[in-house]
N, C-alpha and C. Protein backbone atom coordinates (compact mmCIF):
# COMPACT_ATOMS: atom_id res chain seq x y z
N UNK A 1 -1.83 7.82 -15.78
CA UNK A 1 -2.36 7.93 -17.12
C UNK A 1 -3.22 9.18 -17.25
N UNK A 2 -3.92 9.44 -16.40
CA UNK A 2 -4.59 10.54 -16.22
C UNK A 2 -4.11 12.12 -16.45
N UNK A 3 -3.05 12.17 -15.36
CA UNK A 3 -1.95 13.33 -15.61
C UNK A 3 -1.44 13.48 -16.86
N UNK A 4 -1.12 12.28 -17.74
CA UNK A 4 0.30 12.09 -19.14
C UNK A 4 -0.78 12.18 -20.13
N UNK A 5 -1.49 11.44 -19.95
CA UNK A 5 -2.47 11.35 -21.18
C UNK A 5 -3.97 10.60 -20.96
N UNK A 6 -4.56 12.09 -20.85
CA UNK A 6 -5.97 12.62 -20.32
C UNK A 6 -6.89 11.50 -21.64
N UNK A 7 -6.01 12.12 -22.93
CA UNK A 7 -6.83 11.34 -23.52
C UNK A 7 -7.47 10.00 -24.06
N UNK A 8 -5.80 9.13 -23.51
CA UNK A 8 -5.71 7.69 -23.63
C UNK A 8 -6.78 7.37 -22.42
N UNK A 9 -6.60 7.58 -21.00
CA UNK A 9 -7.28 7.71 -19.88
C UNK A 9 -8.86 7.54 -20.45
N UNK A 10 -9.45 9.18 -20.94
CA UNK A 10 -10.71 8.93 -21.34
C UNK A 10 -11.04 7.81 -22.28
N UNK A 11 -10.33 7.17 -23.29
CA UNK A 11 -10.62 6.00 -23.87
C UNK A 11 -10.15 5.23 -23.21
N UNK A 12 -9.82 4.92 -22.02
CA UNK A 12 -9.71 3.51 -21.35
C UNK A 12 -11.05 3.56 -20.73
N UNK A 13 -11.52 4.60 -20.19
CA UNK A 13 -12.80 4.75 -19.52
C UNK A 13 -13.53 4.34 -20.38
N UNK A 14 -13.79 4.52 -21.31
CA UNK A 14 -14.83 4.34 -22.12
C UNK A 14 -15.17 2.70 -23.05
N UNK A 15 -13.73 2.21 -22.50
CA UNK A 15 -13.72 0.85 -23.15
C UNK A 15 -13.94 -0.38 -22.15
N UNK A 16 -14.15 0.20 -20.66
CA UNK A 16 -14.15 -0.56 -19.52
C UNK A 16 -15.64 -0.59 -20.02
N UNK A 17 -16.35 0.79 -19.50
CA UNK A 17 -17.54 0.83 -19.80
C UNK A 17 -18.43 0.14 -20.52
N UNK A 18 -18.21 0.03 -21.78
CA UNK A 18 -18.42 -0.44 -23.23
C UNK A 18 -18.09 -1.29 -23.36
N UNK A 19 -17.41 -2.42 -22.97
CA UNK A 19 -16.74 -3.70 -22.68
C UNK A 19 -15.69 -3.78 -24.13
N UNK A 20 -15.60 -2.91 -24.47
CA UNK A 20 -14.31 -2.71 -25.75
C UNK A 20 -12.59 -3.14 -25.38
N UNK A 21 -11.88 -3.10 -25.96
CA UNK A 21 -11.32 -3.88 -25.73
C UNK A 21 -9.96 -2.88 -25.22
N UNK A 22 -9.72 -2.78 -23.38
CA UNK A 22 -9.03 -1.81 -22.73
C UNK A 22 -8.07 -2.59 -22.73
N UNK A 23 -8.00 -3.83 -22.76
CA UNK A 23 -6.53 -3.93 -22.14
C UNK A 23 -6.05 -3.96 -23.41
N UNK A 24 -5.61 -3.56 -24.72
CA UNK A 24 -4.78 -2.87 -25.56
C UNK A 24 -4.40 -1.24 -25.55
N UNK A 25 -5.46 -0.25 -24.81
CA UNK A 25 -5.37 0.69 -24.68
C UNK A 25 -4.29 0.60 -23.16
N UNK A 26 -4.57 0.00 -22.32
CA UNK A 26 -3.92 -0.17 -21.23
C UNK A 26 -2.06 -0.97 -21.57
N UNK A 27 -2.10 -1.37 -22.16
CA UNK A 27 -0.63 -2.11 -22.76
C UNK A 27 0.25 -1.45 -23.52
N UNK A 28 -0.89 -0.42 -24.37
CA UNK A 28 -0.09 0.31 -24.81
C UNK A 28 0.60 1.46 -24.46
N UNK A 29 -0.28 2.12 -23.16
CA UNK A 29 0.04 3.46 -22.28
C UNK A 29 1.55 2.34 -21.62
N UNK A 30 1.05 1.47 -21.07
CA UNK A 30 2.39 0.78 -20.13
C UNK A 30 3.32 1.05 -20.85
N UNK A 31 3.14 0.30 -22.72
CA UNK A 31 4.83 0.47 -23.16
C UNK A 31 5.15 2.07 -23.10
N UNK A 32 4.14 2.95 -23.43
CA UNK A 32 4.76 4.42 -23.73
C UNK A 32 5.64 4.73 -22.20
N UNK A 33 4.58 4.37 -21.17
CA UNK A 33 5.37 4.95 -19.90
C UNK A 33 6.79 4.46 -19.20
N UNK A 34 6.78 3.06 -20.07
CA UNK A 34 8.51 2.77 -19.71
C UNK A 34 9.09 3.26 -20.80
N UNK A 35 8.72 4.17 -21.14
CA UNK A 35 10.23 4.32 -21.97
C UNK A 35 9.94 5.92 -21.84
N UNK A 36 9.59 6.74 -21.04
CA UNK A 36 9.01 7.87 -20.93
C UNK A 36 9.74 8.14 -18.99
N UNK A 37 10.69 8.81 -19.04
CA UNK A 37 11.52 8.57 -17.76
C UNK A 37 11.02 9.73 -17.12
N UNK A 38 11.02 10.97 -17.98
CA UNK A 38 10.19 12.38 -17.60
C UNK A 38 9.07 12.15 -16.73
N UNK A 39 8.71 11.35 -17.12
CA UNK A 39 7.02 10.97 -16.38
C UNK A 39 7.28 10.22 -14.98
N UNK A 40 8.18 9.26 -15.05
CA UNK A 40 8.85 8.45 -13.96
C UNK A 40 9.27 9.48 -12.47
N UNK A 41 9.61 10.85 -13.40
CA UNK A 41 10.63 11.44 -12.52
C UNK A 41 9.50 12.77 -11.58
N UNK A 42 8.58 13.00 -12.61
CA UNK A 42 7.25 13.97 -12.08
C UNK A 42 6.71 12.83 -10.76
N UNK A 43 6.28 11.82 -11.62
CA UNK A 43 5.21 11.15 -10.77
C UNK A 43 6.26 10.76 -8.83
N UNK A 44 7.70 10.36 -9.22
CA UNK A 44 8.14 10.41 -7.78
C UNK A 44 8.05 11.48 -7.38
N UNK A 45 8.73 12.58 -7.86
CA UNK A 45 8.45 13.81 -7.34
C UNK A 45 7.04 14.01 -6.59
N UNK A 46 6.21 14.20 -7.25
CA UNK A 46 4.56 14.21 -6.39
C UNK A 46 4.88 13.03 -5.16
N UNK A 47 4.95 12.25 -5.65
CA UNK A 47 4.87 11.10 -4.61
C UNK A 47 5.51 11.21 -3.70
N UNK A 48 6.64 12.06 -3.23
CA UNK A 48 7.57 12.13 -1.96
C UNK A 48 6.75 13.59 -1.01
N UNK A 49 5.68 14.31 -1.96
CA UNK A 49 5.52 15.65 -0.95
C UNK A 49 4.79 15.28 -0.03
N UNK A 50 4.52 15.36 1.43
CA UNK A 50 3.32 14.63 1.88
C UNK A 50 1.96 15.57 2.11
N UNK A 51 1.31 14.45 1.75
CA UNK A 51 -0.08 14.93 1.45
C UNK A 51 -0.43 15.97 3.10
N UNK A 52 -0.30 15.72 4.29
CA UNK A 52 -1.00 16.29 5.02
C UNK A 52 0.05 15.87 6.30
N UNK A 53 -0.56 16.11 7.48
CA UNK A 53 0.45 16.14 8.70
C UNK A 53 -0.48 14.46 8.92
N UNK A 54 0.44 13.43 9.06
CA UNK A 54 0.14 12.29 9.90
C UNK A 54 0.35 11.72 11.33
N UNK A 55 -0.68 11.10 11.79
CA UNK A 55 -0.02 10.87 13.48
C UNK A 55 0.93 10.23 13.60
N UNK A 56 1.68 11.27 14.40
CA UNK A 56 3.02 10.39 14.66
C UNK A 56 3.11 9.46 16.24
N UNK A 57 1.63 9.17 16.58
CA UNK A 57 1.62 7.97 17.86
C UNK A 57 1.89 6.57 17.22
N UNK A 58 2.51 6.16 18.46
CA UNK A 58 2.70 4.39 17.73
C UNK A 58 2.34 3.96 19.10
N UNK A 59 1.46 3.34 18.71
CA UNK A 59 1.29 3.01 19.91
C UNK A 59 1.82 1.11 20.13
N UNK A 60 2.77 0.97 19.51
CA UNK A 60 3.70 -0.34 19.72
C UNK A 60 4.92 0.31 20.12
N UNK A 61 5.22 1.54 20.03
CA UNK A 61 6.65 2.03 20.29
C UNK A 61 7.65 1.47 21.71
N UNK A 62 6.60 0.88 22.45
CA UNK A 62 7.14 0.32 23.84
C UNK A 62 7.08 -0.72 23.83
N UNK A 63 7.04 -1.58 22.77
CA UNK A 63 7.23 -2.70 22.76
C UNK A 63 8.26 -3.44 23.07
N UNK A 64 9.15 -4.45 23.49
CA UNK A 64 10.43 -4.99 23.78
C UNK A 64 10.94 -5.43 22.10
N UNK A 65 12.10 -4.98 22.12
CA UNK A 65 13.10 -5.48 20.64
C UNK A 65 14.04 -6.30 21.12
N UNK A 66 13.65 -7.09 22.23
CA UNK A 66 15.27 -7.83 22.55
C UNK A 66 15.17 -8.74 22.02
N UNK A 67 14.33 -9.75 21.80
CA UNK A 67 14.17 -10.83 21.29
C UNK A 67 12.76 -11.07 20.53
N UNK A 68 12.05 -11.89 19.51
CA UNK A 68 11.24 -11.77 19.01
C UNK A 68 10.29 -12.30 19.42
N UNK A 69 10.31 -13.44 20.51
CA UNK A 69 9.33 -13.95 21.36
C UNK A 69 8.72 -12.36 22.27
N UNK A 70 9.25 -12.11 23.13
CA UNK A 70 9.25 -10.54 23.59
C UNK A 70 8.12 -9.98 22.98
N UNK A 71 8.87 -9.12 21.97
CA UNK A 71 8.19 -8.45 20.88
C UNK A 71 6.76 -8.99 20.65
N UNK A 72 6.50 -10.25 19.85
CA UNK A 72 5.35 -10.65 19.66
C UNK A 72 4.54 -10.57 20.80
N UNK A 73 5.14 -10.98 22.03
CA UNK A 73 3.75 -11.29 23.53
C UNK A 73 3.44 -9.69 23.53
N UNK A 74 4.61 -8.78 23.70
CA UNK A 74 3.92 -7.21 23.85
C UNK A 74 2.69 -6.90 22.94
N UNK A 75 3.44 -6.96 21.80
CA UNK A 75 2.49 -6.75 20.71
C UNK A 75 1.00 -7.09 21.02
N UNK A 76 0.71 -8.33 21.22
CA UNK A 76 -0.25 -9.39 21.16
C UNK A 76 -1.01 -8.61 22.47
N UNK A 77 -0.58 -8.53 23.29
CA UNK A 77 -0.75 -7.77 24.49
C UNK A 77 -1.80 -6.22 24.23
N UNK A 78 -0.82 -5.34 23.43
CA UNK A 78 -1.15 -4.02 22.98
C UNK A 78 -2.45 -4.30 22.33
N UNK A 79 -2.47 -5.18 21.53
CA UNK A 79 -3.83 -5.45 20.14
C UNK A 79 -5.26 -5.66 21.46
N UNK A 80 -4.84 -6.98 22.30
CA UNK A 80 -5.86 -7.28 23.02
C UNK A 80 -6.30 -5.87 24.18
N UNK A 81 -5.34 -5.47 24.35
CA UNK A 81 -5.74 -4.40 25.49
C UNK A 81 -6.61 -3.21 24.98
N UNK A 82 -6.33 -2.84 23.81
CA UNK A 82 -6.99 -2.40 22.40
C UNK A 82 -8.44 -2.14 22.59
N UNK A 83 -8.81 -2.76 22.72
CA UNK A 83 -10.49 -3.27 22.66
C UNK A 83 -10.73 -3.60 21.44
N UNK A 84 -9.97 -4.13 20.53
CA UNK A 84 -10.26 -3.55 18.65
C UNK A 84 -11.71 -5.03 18.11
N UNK A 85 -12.49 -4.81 17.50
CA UNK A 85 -13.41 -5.90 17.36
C UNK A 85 -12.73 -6.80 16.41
N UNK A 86 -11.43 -6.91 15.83
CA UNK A 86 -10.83 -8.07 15.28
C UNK A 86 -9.68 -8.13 15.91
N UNK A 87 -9.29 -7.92 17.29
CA UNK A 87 -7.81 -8.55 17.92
C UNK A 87 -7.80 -9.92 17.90
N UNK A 88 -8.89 -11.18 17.51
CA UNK A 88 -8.09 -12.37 17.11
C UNK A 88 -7.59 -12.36 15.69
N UNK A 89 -8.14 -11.82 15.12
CA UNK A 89 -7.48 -11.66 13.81
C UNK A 89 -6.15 -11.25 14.03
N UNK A 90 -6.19 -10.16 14.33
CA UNK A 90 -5.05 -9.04 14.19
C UNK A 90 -3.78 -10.50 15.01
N UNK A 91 -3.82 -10.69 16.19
CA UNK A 91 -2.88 -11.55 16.79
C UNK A 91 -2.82 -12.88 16.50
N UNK A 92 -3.63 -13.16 15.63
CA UNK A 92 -3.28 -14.80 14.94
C UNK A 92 -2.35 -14.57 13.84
N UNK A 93 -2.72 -13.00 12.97
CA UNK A 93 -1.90 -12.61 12.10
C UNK A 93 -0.16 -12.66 12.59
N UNK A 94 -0.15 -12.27 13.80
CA UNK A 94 1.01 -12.14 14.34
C UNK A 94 2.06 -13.29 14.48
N UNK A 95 1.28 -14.45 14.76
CA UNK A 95 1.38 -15.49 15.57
C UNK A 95 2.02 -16.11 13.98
N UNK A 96 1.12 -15.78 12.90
CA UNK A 96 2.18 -16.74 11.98
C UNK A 96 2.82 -16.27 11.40
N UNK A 97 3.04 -14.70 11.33
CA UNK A 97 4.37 -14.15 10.86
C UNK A 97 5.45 -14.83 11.58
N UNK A 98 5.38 -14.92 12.99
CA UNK A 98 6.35 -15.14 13.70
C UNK A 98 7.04 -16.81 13.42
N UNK A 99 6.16 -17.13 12.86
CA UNK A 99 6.10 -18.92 12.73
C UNK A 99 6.97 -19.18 11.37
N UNK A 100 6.87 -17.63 10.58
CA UNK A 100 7.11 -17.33 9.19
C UNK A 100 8.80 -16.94 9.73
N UNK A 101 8.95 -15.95 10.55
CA UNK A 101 10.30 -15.59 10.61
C UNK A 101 11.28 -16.87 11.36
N UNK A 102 10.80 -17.61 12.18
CA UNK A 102 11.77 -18.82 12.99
C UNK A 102 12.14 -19.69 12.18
């Protein structure tokens, strides 16, 4: 909204603010922008350049893919060896994806 229309933008700002009433200003930018494909086609464009160089370590990359029991114990493994101050989180997370995929 910002980029297309600076000025709808500044009156959404100003109606958050002001407790005025944005979500008509906001409903109405939505309908303009679906039917506005030009804008669709800028905004992917931006969106595919990449912003900066990212790390390319993974540090799961050695994980086992043979089977998904495998996979998860490595995983679970990698997080705890980690030192990270939420690896029960992080591997309980794991634990019920996996409960999610069987």
């Amino acid at each position: 909204m910002q980029k297309f229309e600076p000025d709808t933008f500044k009156q959404l700002q100003d109606a958050i603010v002001s407790g005025g009433d944005w979500s008509r200003i906001l409903t109405g930018f939505a309908r303009k922008a679906a039917a506005r494909q030009d804008w669709a086609k800028a905004y992917q464009e931006e969106a595919a350049v990449p912003v900066g160089k990212l790390p390319v370590d993974n540090r799961f990359d050695q994980a086992s893919r043979t089977d998904l029991t495998s996979f998860a114990q490595q995983i679970k493994d990698i997080i705890n060896q980690a030192g990270l101050p939420n690896s029960k989180l992080l591997t309980d997370n794991i634990e019920a994806f996996m409960r999610k995929l069987q």
